[in-house]
C-alpha atoms as a PDB file:
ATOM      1  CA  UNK A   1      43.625 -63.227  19.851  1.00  0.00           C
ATOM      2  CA  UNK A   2      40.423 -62.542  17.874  1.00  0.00           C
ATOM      3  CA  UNK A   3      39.704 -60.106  20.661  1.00  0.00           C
ATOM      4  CA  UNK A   4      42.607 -58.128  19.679  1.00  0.00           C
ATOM      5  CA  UNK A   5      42.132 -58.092  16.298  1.00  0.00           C
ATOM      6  CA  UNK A   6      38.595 -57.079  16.785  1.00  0.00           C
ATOM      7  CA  UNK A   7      39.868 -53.793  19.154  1.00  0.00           C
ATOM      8  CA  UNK A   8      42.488 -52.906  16.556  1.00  0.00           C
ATOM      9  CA  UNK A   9      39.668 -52.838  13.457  1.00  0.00           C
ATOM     10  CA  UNK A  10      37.303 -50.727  15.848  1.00  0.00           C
ATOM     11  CA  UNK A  11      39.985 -48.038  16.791  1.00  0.00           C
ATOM     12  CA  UNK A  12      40.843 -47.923  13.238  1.00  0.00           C
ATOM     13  CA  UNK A  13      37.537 -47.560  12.033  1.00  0.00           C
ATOM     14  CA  UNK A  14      36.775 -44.592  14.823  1.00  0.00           C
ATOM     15  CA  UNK A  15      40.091 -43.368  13.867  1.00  0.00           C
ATOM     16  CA  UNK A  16      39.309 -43.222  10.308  1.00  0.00           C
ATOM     17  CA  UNK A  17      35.509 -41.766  11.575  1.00  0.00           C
ATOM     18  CA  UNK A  18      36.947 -38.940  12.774  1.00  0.00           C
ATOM     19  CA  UNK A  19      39.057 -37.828  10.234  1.00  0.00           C
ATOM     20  CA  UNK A  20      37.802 -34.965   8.688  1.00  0.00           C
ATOM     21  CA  UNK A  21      37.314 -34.638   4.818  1.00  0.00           C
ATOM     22  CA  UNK A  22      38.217 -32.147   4.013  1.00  0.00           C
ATOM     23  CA  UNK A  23      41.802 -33.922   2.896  1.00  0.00           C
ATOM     24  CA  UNK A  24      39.749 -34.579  -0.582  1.00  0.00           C
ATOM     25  CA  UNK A  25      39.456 -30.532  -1.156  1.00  0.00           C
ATOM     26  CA  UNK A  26      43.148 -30.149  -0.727  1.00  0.00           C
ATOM     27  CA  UNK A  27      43.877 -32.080  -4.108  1.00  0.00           C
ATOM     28  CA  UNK A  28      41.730 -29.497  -6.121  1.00  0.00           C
ATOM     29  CA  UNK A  29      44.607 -26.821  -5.140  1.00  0.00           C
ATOM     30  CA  UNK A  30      46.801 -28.013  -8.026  1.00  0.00           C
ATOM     31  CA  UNK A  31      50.152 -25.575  -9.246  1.00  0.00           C
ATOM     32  CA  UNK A  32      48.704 -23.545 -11.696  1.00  0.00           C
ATOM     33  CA  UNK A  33      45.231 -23.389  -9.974  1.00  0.00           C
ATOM     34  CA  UNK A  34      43.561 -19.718  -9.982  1.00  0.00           C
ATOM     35  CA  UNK A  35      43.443 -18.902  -6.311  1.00  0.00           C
ATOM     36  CA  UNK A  36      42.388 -15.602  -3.794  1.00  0.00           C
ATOM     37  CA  UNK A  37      44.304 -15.434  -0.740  1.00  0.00           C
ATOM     38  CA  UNK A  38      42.676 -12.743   2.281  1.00  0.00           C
ATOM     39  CA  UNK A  39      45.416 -12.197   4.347  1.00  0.00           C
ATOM     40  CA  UNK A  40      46.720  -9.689   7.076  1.00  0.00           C
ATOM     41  CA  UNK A  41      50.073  -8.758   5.134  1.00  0.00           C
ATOM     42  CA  UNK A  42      48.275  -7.395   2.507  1.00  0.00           C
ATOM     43  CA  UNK A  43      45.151  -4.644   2.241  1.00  0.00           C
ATOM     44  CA  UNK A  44      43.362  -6.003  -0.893  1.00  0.00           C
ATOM     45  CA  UNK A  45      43.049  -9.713  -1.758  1.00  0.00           C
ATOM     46  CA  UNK A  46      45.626 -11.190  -3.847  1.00  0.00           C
ATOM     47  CA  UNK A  47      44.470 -13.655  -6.754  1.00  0.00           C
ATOM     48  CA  UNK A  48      47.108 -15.372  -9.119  1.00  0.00           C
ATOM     49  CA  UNK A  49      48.253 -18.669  -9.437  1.00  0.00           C
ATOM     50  CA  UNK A  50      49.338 -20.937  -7.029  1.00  0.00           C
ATOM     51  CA  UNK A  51      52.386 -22.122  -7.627  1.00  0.00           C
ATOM     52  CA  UNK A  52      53.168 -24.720  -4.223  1.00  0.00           C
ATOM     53  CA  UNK A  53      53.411 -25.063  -0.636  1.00  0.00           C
ATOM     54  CA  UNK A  54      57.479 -24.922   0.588  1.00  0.00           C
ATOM     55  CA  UNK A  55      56.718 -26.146   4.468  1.00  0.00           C
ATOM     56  CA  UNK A  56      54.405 -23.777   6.099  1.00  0.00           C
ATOM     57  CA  UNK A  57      54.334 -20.996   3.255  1.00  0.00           C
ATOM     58  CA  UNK A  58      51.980 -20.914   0.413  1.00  0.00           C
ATOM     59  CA  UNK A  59      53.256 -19.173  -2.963  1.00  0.00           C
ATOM     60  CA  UNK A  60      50.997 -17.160  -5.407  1.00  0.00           C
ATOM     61  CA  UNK A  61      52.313 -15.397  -8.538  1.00  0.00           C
ATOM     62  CA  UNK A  62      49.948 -12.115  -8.659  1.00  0.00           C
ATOM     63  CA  UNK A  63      48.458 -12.197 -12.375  1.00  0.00           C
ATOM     64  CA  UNK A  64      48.661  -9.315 -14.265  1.00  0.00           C
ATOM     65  CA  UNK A  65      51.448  -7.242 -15.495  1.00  0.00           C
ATOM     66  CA  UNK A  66      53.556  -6.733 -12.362  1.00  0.00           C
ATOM     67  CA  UNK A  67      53.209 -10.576 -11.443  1.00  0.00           C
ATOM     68  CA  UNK A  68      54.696 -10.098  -8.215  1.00  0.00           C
ATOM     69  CA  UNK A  69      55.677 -13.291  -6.528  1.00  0.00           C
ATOM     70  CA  UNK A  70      54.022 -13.344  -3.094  1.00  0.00           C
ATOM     71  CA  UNK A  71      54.927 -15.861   0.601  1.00  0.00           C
ATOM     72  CA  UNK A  72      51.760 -15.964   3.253  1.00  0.00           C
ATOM     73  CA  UNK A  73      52.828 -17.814   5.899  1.00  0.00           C
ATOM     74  CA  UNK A  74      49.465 -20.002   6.552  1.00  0.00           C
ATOM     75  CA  UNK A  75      49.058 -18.310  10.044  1.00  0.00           C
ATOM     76  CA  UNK A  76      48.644 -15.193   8.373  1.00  0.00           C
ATOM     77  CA  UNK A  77      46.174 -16.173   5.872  1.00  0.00           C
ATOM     78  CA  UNK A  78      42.869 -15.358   6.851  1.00  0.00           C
ATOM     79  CA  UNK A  79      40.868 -17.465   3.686  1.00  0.00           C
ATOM     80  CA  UNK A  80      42.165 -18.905   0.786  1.00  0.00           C
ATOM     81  CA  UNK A  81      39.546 -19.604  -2.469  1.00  0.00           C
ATOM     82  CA  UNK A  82      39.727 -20.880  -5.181  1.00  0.00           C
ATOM     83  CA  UNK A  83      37.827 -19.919  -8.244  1.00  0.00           C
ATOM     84  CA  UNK A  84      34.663 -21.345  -9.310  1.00  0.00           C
ATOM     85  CA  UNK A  85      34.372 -20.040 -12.812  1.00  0.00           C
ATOM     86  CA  UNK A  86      32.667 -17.022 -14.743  1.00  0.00           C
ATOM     87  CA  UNK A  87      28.931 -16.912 -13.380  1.00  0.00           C
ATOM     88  CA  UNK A  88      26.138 -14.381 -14.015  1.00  0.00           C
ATOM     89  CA  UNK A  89      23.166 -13.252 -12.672  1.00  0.00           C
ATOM     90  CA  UNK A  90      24.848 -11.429  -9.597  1.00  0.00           C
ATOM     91  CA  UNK A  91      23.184  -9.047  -7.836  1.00  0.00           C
ATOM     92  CA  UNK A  92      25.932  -5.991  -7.788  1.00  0.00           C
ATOM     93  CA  UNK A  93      25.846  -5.831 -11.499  1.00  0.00           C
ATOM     94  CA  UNK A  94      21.916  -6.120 -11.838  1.00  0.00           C
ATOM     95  CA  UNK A  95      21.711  -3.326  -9.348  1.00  0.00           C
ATOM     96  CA  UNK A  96      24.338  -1.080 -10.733  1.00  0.00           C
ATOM     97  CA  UNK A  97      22.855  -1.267 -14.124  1.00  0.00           C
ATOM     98  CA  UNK A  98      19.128  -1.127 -12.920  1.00  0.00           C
ATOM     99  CA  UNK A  99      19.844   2.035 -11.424  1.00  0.00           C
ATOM    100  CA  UNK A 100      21.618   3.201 -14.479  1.00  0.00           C
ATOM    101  CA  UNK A 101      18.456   2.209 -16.828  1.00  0.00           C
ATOM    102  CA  UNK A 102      16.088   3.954 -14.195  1.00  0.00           C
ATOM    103  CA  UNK A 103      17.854   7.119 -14.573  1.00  0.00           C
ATOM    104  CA  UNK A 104      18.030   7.118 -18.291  1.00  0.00           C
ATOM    105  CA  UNK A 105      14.518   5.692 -18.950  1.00  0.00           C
ATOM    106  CA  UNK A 106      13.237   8.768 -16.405  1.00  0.00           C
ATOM    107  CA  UNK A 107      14.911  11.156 -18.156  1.00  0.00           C
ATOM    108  CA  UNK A 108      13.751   9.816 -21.999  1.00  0.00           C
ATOM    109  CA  UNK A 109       9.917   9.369 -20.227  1.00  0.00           C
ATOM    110  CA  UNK A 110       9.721  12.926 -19.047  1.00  0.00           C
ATOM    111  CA  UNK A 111      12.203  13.808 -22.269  1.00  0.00           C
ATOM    112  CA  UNK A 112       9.219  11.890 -24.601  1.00  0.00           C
ATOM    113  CA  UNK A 113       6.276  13.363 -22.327  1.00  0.00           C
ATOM    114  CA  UNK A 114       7.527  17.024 -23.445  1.00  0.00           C
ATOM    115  CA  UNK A 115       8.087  16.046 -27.043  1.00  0.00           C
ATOM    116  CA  UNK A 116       4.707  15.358 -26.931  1.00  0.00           C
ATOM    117  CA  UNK A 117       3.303  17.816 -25.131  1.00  0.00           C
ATOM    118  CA  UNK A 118       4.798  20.467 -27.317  1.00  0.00           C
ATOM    119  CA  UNK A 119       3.894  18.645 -30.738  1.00  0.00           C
ATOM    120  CA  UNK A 120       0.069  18.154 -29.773  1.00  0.00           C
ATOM    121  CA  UNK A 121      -2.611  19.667 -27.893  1.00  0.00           C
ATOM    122  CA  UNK A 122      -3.093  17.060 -25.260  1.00  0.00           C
ATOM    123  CA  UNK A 123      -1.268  17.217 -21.806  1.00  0.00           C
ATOM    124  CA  UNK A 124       0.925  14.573 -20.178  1.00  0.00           C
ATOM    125  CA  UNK A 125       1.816  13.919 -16.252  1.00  0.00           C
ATOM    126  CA  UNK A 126       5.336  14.589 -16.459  1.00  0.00           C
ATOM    127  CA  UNK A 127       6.560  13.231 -13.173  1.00  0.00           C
ATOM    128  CA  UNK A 128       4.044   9.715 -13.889  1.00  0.00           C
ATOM    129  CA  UNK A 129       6.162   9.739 -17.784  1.00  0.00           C
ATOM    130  CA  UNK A 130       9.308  10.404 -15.691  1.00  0.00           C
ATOM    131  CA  UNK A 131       8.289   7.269 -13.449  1.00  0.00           C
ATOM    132  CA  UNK A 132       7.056   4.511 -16.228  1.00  0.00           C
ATOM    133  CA  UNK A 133      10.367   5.381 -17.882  1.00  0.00           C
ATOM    134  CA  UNK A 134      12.511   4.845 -14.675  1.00  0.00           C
ATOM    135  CA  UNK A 135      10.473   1.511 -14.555  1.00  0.00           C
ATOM    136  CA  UNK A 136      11.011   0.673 -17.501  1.00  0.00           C
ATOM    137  CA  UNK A 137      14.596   1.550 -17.852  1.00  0.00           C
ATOM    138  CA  UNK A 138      14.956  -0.438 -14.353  1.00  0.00           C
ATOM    139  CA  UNK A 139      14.059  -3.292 -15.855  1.00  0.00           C
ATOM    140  CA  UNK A 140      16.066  -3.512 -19.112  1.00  0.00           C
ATOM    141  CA  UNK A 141      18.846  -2.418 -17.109  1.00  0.00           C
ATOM    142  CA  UNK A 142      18.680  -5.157 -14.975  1.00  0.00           C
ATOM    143  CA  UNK A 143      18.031  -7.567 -17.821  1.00  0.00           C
ATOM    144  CA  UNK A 144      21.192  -6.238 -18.940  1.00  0.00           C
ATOM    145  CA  UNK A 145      22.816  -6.530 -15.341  1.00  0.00           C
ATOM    146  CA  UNK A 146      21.966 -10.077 -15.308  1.00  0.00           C
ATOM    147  CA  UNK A 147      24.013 -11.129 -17.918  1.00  0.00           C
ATOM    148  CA  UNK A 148      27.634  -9.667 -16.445  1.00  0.00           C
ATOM    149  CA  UNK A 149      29.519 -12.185 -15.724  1.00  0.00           C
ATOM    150  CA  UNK A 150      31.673 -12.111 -12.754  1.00  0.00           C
ATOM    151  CA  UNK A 151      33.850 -14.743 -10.589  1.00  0.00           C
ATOM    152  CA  UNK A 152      32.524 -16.859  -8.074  1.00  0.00           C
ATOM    153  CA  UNK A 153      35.001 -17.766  -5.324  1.00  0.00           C
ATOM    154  CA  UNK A 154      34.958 -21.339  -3.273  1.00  0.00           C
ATOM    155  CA  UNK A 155      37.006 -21.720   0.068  1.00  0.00           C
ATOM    156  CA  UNK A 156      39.707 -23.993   0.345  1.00  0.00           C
ATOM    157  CA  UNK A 157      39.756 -25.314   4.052  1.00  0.00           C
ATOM    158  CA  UNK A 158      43.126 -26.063   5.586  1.00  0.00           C
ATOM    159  CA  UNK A 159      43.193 -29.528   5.114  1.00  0.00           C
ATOM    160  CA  UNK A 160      44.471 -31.866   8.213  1.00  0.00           C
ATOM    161  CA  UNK A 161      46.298 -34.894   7.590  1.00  0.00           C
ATOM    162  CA  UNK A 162      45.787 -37.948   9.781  1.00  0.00           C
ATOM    163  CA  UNK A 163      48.268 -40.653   8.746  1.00  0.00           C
ATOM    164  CA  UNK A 164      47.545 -44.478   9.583  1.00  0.00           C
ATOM    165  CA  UNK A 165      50.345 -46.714   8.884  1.00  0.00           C
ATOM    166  CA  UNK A 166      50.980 -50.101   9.568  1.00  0.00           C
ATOM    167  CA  UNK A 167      54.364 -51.767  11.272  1.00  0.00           C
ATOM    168  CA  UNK A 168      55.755 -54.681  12.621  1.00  0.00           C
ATOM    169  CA  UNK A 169      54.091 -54.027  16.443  1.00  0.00           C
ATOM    170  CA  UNK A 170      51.247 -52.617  15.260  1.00  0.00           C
ATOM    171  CA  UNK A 171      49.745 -49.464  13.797  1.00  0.00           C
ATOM    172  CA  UNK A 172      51.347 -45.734  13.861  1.00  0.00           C
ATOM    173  CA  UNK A 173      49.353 -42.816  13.585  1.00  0.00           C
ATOM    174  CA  UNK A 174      50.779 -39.427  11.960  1.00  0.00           C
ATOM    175  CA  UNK A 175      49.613 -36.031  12.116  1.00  0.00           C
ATOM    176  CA  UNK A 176      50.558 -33.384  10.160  1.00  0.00           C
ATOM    177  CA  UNK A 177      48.738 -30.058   8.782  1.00  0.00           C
ATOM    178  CA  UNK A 178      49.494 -28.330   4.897  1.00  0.00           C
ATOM    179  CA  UNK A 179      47.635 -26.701   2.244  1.00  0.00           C
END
């Protein structure tokens, strides 16, 4: 008898080994929860709230003003996220704005270099002024960039439920798959 009791504690243990865990991510999707969902039915992203799973459909409510109420069946989402917060230093904004700064500081360098030029007798490299003003417009435009704040995404795997419950002959084992 020990024998068997030994056999049923190491296939539960490699049953419970194998289970993945990603079961613990599901309970961060909450109702309410600020989610993105990529799918096929749609051509842009969706992100609203997630309101609940009814069997194998997931239901957002779009935010904004239209809050359209939208079904993905979860073969036909492609990735669902959830959001991570309000994070800066992202590299689209720092570049957007860098490249804004570079153009205005070239144009006040060579703008400055023919103030000065026409003010005093001494003669400045206009297309060097034009390029130490790009720099350092590039560089206080990043600066600037850096602190835009935009949201950071997480995935939300599909989680997979492996069920381990004990009866009167034994164990049964239960298998299902949800959001």
């Amino acid at each position: 008898m020990p024998i068997a009791r030994r056999l049923h504690g190491a296939l539960l243990a490699a049953l419970l080994g194998l289970v993945p865990l990603s079961g613990l991510s599901a309970q961060v999707l909450a109702p309410g929860t600020r989610v993105r969902v990529k799918s096929q039915q749609v051509v842009a992203p969706v992100i609203g709230s997630y309101q609940g799973m009814r069997r194998d459909t997931v239901v957002v409510i779009e935010d904004g003003t239209a809050a359209q109420v939208w079904s993905f069946t979860s073969a036909t989402i492609d990735r669902l996220e959830v959001s991570a917060g309000m994070k800066g230093g992202n590299r689209a904004p720092m570049t957007r704005w860098a490249l804004i700064g570079a153009g205005g500081g070239a144009a006040a360098g060579y703008l400055v270099a023919a103030i000065l030029e026409g003010s005093s007798s001494s003669e400045y490299n206009d297309v060097l002024s034009a390029a130490v003003g790009a720099g350092v417009g590039a560089i206080a435009g990043a600066a600037y960039g850096y602190r835009k704040l935009e949201e950071h995404w997480s995935p939300v795997p599909i989680p997979r439920r492996v069920g381990v419950m004990p009866t009167r002959d034994g164990f049964r084992v239960g298998f299902s798959a949800a959001f």
